[in-house]
Protein backbone atom coordinates (compact mmCIF):
# COMPACT_ATOMS: atom_id res chain seq x y z
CA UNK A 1 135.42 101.04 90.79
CA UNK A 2 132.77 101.97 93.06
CA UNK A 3 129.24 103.72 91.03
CA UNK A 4 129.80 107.32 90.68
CA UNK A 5 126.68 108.10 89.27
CA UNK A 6 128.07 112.57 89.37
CA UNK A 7 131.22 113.91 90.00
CA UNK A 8 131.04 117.39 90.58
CA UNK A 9 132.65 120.46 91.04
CA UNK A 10 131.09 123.36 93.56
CA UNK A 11 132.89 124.92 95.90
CA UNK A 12 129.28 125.25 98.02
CA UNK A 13 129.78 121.01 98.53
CA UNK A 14 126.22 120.38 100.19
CA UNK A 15 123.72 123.18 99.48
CA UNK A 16 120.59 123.47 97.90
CA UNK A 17 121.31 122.15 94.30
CA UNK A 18 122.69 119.17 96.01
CA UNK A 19 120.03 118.24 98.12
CA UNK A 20 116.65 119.06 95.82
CA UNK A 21 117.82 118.50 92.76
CA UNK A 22 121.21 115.98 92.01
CA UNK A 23 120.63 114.05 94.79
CA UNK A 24 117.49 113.18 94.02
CA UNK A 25 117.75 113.05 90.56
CA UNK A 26 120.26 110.80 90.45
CA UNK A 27 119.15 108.89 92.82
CA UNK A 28 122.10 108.88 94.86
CA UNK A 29 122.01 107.23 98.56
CA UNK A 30 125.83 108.78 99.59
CA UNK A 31 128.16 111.48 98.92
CA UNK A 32 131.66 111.68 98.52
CA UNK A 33 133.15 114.91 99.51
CA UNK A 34 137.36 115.01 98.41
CA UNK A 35 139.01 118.16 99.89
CA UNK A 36 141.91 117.86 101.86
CA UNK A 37 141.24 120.80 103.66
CA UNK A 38 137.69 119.76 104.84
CA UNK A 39 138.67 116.80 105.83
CA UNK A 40 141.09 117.87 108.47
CA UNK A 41 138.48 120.61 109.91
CA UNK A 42 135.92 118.39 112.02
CA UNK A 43 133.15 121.22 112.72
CA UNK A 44 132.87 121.86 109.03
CA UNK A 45 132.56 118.07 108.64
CA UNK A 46 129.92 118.17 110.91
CA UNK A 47 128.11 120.39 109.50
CA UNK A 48 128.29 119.12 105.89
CA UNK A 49 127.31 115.85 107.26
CA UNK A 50 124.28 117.54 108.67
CA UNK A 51 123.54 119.43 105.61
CA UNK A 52 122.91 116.11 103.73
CA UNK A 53 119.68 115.09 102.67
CA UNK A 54 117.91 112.31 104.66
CA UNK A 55 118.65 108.68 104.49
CA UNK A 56 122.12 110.06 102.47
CA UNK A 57 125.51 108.87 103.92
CA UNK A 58 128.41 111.22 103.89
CA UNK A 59 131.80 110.47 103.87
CA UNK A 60 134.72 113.16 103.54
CA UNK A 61 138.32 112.14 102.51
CA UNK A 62 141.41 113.58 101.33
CA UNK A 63 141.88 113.29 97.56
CA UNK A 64 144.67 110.59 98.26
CA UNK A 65 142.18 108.50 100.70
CA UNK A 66 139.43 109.10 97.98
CA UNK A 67 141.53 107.59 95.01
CA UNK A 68 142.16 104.77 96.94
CA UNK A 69 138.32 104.14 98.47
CA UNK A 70 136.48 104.52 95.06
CA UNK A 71 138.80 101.95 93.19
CA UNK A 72 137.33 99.27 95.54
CA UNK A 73 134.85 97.27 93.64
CA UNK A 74 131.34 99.71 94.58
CA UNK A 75 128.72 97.71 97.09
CA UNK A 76 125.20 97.03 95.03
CA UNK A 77 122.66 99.50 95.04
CA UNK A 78 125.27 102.36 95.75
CA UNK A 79 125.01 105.48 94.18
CA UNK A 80 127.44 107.77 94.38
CA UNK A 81 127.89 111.45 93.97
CA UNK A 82 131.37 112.65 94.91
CA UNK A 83 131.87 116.53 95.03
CA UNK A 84 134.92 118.62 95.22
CA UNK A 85 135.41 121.98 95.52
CA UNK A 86 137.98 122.57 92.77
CA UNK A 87 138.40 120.92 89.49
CA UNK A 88 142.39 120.05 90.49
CA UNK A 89 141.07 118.23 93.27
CA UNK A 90 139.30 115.84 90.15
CA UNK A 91 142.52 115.77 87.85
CA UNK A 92 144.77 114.94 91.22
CA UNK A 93 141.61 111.56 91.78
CA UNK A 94 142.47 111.20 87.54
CA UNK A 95 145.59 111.16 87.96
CA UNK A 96 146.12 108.84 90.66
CA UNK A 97 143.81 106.31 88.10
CA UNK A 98 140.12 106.57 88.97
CA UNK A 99 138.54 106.16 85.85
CA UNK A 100 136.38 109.16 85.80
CA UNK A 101 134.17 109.09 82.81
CA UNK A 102 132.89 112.75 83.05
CA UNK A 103 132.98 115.88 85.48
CA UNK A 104 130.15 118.69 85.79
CA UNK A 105 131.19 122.18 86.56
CA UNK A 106 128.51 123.67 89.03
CA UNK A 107 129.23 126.43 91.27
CA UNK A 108 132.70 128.24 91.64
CA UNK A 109 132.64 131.40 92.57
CA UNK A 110 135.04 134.43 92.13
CA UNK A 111 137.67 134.74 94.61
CA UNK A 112 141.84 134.94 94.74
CA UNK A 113 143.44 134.25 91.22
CA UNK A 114 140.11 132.86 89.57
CA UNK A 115 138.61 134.46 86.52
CA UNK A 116 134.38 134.37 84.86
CA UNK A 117 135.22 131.09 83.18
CA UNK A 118 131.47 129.84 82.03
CA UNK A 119 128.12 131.30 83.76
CA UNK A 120 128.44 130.80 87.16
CA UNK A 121 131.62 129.15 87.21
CA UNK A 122 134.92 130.86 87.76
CA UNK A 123 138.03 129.38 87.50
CA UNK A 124 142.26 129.54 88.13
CA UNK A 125 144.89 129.14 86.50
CA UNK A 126 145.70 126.05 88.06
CA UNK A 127 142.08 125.05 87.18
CA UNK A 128 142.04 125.62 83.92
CA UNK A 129 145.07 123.44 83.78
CA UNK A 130 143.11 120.58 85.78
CA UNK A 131 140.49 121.13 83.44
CA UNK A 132 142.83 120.99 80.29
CA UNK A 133 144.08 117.99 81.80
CA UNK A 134 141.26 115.69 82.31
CA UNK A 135 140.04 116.68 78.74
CA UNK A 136 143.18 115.23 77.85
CA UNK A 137 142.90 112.10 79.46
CA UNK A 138 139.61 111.44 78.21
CA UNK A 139 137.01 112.70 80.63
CA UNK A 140 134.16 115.16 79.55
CA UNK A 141 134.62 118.37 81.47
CA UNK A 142 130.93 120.27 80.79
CA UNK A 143 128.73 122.94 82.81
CA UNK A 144 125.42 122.41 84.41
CA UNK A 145 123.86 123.93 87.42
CA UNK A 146 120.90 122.06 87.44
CA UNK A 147 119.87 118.45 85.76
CA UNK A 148 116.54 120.04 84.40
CA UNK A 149 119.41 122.98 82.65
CA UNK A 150 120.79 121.98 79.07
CA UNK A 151 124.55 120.83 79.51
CA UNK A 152 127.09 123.40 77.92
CA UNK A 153 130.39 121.58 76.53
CA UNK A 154 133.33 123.82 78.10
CA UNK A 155 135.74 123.44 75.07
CA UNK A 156 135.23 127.22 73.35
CA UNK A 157 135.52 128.35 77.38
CA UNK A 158 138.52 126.25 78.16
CA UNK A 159 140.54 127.32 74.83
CA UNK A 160 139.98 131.06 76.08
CA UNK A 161 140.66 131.13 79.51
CA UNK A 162 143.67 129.44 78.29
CA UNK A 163 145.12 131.86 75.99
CA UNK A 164 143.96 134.33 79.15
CA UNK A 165 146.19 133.11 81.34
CA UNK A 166 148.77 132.26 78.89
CA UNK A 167 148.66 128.77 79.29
């Protein structure tokens, strides 16, 4: 598998955050952006591509196209930070067998079905599934907005937005 040094999930993909503090942080030299909905839109690929901090590659796929492009052994020196806006779009890359060891929550804000989940983060009921779901399968699901910000473990969160939604 290729070195995903942060997947995460903020519905923002390239802003701020991204570009003065994770990118930098983790020292990561390109960016993976999965949303099948970006990817068919080729402004807004533009424009994330522009968005991206210098020297940075940026590469947008569909979550099926992603799955397949990070289980290729990784290229040394790479370091990776793929982004998604939606947790579902991490448990659909899980479930399709990329071995994601861990997913941070950033941004998500509230719009349509989604519901205050943690801090800044709101999620669906669809999410919370995705979220249920990679917790099952053995990848650490936690919050943090910032790497210099303490990371919050999601499982008290994820138990009651479950029992919210009825799930």
């Amino acid at each position: 598998m290729r070195n995903v040094v942060l997947a995460r999930v903020d519905d923002r993909l390239i802003h701020g955050e991204v570009v003065t503090a994770w990118t930098p942080t983790m020292r990561a030299n390109k960016i993976i952006i999965v949303d099948d909905e970006v990817v068919k839109d080729k402004f807004n690929v533009r424009v994330v591509k522009a968005l991206a901090p210098a020297g940075t590659k940026v590469i947008v796929y569909s979550v099926e196209k992603a799955a397949e492009k990070l289980m290729v052994p990784g290229v040394e020196g790479e370091r990776i930070i793929v982004l998604t806006k939606t947790p579902t779009s991490f448990a659909r890359l899980v479930e399709a067998g990329v071995p994601l060891k861990e997913v941070n929550l950033g941004g998500a804000g509230i719009r349509g079905e989604r519901k205050p989940f943690i801090n800044n983060v709101a999620l669906s009921p669809e999410e919370v599934k995705s979220c249920d779901y990679m917790k099952r399968n053995g990848v650490r699901v936690y919050y943090q907005l910032v790497p210099e910000q303490g990371i919050i473990e999601i499982d008290e969160a994820l138990e009651k937005a479950k029992a919210a939604f009825g799930i």
